[in-house]
PDB file of N, CA and C in Angstrom:
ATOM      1  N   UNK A   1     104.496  88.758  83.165  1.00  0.00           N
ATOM      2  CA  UNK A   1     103.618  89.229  84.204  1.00  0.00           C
ATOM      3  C   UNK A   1     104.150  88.748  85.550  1.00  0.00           C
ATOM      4  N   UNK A   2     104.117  89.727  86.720  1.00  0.00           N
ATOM      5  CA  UNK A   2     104.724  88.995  87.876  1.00  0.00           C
ATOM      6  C   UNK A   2     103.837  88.298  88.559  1.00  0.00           C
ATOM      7  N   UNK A   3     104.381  87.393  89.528  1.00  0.00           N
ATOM      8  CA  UNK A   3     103.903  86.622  90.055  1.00  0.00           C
ATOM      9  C   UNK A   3     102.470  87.213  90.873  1.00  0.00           C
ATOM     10  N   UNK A   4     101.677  87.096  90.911  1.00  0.00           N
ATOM     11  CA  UNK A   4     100.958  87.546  92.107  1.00  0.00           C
ATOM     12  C   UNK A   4     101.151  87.152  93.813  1.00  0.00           C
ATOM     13  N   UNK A   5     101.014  88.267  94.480  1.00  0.00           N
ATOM     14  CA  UNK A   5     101.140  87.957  95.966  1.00  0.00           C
ATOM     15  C   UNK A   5     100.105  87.648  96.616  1.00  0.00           C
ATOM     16  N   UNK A   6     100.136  86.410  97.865  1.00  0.00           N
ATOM     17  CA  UNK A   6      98.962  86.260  98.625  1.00  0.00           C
ATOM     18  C   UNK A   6      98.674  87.545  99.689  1.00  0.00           C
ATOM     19  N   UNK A   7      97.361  88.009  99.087  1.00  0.00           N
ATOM     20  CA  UNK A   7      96.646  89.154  99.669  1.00  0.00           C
ATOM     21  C   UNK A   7      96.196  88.844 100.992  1.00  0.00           C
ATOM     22  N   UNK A   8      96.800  87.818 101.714  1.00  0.00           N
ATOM     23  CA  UNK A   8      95.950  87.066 103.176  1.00  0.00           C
ATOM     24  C   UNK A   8      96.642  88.165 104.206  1.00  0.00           C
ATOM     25  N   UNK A   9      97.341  88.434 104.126  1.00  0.00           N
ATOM     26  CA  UNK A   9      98.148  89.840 105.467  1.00  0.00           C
ATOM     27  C   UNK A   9      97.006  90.904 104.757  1.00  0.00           C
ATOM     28  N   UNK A  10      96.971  91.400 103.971  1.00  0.00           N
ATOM     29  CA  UNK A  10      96.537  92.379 104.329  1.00  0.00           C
ATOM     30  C   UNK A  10      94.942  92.298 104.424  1.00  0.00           C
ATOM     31  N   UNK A  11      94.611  91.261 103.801  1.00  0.00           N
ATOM     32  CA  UNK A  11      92.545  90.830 104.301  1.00  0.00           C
ATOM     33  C   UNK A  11      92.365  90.524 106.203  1.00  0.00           C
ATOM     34  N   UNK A  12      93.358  90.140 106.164  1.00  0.00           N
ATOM     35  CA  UNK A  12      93.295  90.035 107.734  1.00  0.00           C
ATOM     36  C   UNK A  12      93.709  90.954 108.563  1.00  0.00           C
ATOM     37  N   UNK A  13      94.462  92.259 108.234  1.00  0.00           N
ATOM     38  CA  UNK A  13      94.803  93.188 108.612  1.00  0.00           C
ATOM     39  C   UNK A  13      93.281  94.664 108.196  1.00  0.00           C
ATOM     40  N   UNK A  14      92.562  94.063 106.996  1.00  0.00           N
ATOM     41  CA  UNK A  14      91.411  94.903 106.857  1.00  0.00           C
ATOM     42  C   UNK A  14      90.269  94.602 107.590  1.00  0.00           C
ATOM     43  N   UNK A  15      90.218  93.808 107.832  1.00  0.00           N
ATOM     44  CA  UNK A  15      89.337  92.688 108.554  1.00  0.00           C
ATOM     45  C   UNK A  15      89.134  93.176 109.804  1.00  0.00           C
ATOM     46  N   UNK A  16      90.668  92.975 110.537  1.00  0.00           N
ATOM     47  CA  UNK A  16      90.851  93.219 111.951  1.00  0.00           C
ATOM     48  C   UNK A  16      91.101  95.057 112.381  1.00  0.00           C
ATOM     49  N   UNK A  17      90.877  95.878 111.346  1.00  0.00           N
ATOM     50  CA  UNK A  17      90.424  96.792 111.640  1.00  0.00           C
ATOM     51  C   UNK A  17      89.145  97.313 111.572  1.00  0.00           C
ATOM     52  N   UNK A  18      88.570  96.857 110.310  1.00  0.00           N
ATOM     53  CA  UNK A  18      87.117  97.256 110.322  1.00  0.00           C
ATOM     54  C   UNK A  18      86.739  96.437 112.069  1.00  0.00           C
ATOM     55  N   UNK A  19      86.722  95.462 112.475  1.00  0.00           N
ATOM     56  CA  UNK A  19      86.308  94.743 113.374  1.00  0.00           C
ATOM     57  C   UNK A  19      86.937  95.466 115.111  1.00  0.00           C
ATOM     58  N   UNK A  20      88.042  96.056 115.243  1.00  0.00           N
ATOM     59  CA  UNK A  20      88.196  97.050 116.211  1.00  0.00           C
ATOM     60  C   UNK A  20      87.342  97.937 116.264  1.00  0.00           C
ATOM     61  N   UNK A  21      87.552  98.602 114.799  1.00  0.00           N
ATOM     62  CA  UNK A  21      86.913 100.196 115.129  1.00  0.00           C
ATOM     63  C   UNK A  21      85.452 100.109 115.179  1.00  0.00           C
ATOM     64  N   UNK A  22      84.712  99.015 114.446  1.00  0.00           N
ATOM     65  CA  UNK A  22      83.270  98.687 114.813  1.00  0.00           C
ATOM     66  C   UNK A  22      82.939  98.566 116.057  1.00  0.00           C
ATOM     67  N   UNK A  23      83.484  97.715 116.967  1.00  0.00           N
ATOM     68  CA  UNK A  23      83.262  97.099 117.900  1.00  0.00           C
ATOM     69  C   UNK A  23      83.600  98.290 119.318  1.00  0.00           C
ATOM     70  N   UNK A  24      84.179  99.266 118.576  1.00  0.00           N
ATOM     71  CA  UNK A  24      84.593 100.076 119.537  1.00  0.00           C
ATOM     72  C   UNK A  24      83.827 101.323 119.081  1.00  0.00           C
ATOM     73  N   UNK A  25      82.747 101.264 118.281  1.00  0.00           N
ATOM     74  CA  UNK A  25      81.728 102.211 118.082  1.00  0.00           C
ATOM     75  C   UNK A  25      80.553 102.074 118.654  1.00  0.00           C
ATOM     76  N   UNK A  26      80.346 100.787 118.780  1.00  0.00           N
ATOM     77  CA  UNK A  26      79.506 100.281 119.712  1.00  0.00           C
ATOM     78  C   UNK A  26      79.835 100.243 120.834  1.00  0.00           C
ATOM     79  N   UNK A  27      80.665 100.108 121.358  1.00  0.00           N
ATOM     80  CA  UNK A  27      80.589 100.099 122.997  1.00  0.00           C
ATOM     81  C   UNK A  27      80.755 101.647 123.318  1.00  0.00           C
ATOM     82  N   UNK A  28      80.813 102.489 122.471  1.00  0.00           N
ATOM     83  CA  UNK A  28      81.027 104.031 122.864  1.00  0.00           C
ATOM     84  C   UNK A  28      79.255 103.998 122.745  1.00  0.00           C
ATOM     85  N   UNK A  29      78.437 103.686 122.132  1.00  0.00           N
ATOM     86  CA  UNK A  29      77.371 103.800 122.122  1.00  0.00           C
ATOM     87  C   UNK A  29      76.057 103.498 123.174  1.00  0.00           C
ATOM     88  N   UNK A  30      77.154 101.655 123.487  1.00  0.00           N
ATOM     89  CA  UNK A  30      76.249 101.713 124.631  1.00  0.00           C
ATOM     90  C   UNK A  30      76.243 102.451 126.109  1.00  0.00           C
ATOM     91  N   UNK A  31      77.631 102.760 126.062  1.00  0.00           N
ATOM     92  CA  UNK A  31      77.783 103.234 126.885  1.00  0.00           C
ATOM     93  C   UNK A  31      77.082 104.697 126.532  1.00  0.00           C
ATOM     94  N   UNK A  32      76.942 105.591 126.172  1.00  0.00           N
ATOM     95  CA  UNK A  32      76.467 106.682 125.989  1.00  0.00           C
ATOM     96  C   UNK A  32      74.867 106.636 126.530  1.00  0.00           C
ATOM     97  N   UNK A  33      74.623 105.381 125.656  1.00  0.00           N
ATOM     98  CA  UNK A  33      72.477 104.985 125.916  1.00  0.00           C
ATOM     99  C   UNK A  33      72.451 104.724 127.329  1.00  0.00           C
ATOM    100  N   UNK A  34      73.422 104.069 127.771  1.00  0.00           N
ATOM    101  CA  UNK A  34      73.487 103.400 129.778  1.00  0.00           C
ATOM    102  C   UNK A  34      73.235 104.782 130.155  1.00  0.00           C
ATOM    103  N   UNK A  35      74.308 105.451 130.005  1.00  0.00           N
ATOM    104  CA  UNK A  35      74.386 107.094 130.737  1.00  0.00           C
ATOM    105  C   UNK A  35      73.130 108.017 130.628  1.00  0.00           C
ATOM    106  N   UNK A  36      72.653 107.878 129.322  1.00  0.00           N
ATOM    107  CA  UNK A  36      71.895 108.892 129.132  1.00  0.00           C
ATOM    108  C   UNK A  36      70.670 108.209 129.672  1.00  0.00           C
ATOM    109  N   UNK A  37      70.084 106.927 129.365  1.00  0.00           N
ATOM    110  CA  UNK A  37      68.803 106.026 130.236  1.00  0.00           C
ATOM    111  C   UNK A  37      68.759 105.660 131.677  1.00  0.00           C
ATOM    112  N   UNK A  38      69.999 105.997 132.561  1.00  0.00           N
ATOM    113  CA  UNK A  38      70.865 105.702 133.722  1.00  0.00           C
ATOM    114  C   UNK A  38      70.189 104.099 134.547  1.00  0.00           C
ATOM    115  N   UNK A  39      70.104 103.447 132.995  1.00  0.00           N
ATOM    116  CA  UNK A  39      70.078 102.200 133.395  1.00  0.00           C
ATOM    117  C   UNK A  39      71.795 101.089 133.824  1.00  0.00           C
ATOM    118  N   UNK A  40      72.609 101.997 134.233  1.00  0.00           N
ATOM    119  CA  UNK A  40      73.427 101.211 134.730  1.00  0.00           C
ATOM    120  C   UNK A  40      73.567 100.683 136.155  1.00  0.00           C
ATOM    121  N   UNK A  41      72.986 101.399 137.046  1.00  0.00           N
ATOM    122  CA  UNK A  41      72.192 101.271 138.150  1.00  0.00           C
ATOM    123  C   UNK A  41      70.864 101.965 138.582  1.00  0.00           C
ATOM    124  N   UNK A  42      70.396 101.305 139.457  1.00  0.00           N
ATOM    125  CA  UNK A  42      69.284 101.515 139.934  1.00  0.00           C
ATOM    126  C   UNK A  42      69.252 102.802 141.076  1.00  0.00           C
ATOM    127  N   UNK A  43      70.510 103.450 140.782  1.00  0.00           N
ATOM    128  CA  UNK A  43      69.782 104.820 141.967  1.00  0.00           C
ATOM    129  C   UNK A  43      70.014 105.937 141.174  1.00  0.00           C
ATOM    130  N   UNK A  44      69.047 106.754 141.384  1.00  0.00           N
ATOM    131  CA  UNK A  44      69.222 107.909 140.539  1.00  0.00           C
ATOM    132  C   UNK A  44      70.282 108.933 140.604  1.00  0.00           C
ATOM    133  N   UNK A  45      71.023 109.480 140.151  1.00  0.00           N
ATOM    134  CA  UNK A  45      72.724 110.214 140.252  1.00  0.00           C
ATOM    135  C   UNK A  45      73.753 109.374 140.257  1.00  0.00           C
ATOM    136  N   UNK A  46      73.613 107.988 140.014  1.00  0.00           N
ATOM    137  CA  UNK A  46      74.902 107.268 140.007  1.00  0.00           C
ATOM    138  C   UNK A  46      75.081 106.260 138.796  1.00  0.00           C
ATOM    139  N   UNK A  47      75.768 106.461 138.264  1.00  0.00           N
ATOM    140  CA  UNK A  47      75.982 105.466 136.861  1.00  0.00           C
ATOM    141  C   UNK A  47      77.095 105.281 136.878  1.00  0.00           C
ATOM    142  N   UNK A  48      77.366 103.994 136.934  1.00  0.00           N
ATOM    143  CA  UNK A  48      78.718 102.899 137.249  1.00  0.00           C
ATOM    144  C   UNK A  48      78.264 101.352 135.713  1.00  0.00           C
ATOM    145  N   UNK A  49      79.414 102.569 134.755  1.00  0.00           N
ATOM    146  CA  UNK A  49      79.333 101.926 133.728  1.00  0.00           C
ATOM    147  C   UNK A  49      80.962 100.288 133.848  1.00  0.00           C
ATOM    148  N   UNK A  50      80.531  99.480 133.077  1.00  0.00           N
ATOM    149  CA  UNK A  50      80.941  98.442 132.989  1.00  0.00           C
ATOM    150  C   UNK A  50      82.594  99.117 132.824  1.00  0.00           C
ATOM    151  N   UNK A  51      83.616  98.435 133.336  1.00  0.00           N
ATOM    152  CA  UNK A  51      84.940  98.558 132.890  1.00  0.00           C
ATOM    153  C   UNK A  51      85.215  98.607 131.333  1.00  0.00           C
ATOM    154  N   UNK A  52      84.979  97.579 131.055  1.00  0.00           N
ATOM    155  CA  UNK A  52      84.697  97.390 129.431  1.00  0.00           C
ATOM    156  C   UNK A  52      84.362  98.234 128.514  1.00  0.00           C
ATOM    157  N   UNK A  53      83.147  99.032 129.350  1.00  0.00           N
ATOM    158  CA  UNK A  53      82.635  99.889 127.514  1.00  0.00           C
ATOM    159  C   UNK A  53      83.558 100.916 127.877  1.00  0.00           C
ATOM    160  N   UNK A  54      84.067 101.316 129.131  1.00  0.00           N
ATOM    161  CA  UNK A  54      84.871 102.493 129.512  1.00  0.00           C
ATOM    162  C   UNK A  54      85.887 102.557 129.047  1.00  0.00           C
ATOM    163  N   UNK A  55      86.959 101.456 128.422  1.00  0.00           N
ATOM    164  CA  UNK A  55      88.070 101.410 128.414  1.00  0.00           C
ATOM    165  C   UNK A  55      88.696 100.280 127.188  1.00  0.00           C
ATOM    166  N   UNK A  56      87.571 100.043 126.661  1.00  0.00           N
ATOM    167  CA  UNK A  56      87.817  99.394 125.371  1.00  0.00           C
ATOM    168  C   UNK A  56      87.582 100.567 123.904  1.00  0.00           C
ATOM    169  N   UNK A  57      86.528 101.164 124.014  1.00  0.00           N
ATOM    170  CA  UNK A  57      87.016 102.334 122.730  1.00  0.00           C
ATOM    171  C   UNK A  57      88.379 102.931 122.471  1.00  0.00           C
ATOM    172  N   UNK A  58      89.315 103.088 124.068  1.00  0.00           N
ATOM    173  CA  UNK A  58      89.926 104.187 123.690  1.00  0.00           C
ATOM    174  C   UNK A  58      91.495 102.973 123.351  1.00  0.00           C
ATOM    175  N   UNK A  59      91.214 101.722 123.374  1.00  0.00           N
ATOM    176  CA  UNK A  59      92.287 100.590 122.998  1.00  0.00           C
ATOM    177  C   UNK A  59      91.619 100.192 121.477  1.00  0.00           C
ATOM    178  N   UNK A  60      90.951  99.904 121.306  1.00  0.00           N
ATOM    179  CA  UNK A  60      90.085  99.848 120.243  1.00  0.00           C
ATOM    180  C   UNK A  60      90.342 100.410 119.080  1.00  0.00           C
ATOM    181  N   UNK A  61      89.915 101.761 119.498  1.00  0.00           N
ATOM    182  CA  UNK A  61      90.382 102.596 118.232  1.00  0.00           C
ATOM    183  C   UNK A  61      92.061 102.903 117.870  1.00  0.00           C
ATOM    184  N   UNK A  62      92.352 102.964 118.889  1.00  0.00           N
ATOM    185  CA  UNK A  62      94.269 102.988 118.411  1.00  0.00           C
ATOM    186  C   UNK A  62      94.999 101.947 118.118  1.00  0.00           C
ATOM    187  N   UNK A  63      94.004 100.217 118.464  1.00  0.00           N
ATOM    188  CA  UNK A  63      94.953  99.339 117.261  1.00  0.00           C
ATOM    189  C   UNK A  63      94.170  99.231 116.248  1.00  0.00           C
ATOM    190  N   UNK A  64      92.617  99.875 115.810  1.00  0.00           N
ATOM    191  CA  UNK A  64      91.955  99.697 114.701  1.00  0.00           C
ATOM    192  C   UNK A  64      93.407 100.897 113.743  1.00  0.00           C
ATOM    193  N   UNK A  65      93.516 101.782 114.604  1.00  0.00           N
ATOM    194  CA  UNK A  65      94.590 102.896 113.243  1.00  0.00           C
ATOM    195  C   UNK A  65      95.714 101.791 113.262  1.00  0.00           C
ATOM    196  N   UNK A  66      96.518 101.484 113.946  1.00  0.00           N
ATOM    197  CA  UNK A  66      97.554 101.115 113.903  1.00  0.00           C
ATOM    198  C   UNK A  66      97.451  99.924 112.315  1.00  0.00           C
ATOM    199  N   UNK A  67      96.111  99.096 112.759  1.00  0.00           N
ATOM    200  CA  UNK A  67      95.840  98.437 111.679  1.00  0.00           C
ATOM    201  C   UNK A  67      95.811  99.021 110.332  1.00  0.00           C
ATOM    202  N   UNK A  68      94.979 100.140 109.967  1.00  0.00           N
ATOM    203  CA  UNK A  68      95.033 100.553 108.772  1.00  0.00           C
ATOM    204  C   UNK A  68      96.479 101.056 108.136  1.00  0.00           C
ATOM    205  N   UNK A  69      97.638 101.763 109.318  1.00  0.00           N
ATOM    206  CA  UNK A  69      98.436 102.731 109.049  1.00  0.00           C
ATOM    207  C   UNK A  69      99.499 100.870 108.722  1.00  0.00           C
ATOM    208  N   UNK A  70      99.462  99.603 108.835  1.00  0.00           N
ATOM    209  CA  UNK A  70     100.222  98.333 108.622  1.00  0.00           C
ATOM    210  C   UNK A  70      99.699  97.796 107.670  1.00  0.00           C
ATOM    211  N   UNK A  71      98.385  98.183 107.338  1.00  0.00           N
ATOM    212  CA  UNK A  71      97.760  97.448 105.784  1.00  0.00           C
ATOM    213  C   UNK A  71      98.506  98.836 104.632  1.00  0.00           C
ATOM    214  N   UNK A  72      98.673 100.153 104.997  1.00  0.00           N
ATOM    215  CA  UNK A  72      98.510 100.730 104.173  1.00  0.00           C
ATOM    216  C   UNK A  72     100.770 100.568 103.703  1.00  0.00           C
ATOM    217  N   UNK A  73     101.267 100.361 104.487  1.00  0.00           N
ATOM    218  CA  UNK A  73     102.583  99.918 104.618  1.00  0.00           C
ATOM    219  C   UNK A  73     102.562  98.816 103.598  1.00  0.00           C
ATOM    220  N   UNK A  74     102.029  97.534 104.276  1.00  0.00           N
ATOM    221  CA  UNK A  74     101.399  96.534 103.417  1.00  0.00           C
ATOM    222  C   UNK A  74     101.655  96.489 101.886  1.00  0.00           C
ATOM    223  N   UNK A  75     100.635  97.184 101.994  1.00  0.00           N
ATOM    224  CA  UNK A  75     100.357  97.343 100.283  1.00  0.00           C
ATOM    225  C   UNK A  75     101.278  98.749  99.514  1.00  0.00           C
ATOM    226  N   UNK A  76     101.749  99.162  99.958  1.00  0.00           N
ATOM    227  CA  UNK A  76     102.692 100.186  99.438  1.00  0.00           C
ATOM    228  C   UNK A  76     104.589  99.342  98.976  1.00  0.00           C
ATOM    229  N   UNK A  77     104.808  98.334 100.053  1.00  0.00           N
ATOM    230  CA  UNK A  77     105.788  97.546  99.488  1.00  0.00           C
ATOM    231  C   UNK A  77     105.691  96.383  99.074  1.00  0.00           C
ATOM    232  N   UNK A  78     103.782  95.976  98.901  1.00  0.00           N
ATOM    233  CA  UNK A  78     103.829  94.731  97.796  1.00  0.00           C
ATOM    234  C   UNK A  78     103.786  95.891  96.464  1.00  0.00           C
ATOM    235  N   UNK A  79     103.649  96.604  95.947  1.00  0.00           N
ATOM    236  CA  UNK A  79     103.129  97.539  94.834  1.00  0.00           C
ATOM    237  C   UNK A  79     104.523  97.522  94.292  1.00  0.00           C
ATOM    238  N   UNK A  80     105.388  98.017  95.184  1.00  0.00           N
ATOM    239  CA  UNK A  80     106.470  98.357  94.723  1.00  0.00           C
ATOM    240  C   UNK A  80     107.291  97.436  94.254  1.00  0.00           C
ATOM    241  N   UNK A  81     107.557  96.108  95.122  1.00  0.00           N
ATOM    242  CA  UNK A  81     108.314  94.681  94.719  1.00  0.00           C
ATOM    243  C   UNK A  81     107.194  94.563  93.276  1.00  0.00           C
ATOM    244  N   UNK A  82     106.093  94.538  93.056  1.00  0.00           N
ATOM    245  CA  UNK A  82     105.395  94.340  91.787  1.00  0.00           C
ATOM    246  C   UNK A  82     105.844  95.093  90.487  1.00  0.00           C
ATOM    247  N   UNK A  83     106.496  96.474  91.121  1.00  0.00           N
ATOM    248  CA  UNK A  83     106.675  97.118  89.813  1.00  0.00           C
ATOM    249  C   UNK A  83     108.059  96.826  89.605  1.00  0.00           C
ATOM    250  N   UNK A  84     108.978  96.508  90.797  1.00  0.00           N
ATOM    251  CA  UNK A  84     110.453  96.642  89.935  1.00  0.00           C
ATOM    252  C   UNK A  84     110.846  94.740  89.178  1.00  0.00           C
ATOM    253  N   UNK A  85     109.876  93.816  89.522  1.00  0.00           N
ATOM    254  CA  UNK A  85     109.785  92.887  88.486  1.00  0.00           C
ATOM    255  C   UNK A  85     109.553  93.463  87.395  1.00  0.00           C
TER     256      UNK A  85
END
């Protein structure tokens, strides 16, 4: 039987994507509720949303993929070193 490999790259690589793309579902959200409640300021026609919720989904979600598309690498050449033992 072969050795088993430590699964810690890729738990931390699942981890740190579920945890992007969450975190960047939510700030698309709040930002959406700010806009639509136009509690981001106090005058009516102007909503001046935070830098942050503006510009963290769209970083967010492209290292949450990047993450999955390096776990799925990951585990495609531990599989393989597993089978040719």
């Amino acid at each position: 039987m072969a050795k088993q490999a430590n699964p810690r790259i890729e738990n931390i690589l699942a981890y740190m994507a579920v945890g992007l793309i969450g975190t960047s579902i939510l700030a698309m959200l709040v930002a959406l509720v700010m806009a639509a409640t136009g509690s981001a300021t106090p005058t009516v026609g102007k909503t001046v949303l935070p830098p942050i919720l503006v510009f963290y989904p769209q970083f967010g979600l492209a290292a949450g993929a990047i993450c999955i598309i390096l776990l799925l690498v990951v585990g495609i050449r531990r599989r393989t070193r597993e089978n040719r033992k």
